[in-house]
Protein backbone atom coordinates (compact mmCIF):
# COMPACT_ATOMS: atom_id res chain seq x y z
CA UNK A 1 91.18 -122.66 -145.99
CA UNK A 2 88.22 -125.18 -146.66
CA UNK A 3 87.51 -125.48 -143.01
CA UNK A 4 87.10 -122.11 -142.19
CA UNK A 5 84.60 -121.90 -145.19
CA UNK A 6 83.28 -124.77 -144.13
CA UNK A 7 83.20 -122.99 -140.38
CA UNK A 8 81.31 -120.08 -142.31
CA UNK A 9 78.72 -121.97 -144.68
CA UNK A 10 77.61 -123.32 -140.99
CA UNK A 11 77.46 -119.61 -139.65
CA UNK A 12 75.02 -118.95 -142.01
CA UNK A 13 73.13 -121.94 -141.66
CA UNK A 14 74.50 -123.75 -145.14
CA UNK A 15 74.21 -127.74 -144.64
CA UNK A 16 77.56 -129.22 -145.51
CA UNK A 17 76.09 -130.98 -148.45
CA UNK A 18 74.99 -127.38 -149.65
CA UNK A 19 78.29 -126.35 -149.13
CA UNK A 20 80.18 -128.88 -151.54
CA UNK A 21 77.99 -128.58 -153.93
CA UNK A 22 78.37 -124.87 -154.20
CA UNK A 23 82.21 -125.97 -154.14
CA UNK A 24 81.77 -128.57 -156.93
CA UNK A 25 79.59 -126.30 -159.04
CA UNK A 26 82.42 -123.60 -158.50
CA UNK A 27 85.33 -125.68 -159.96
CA UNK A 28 83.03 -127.22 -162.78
CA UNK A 29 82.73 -123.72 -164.13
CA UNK A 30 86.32 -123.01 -163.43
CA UNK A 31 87.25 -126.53 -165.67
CA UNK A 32 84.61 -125.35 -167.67
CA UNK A 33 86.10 -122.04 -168.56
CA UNK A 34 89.75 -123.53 -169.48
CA UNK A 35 88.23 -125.80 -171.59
CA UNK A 36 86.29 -122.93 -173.16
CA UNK A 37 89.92 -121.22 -173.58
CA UNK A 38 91.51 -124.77 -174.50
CA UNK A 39 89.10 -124.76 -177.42
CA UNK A 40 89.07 -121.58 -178.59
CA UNK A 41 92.56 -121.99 -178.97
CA UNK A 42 92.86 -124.74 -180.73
CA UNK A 43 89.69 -123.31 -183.68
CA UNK A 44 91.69 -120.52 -183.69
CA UNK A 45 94.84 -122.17 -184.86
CA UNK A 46 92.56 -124.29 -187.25
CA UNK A 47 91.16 -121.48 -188.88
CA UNK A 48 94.73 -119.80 -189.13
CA UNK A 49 96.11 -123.18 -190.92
CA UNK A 50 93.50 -123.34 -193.04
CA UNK A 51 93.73 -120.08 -194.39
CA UNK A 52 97.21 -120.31 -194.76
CA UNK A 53 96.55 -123.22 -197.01
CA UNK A 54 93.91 -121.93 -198.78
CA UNK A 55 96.26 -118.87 -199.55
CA UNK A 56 99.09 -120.75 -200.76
């Protein structure tokens, strides 16, 4: 799979430095967007315990 992009990056003339770090930036914002979720799970459930509490 990574060789044949690889194969293509070179096609159009992409050095294979280029290449990886269009890769790397790719799965940073990939990481980036579970954490997002991650977190936005975890406030959520904060904010749900707290008003629970504060209800009581």
């Amino acid at each position: 799979m990574k060789s044949d992009a690889l194969k293509w990056a070179r096609k159009q003339g992409l050095s294979t430095t280029h290449f990886v770090q269009a890769e790397t930036l790719r799965q940073l914002c990939r990481i980036t967007i579970v954490l997002q979720i991650i977190a936005a799970g975890v406030l959520s459930n904060a904010v749900i315990a707290l008003v629970g509490v504060w209800l009581r």
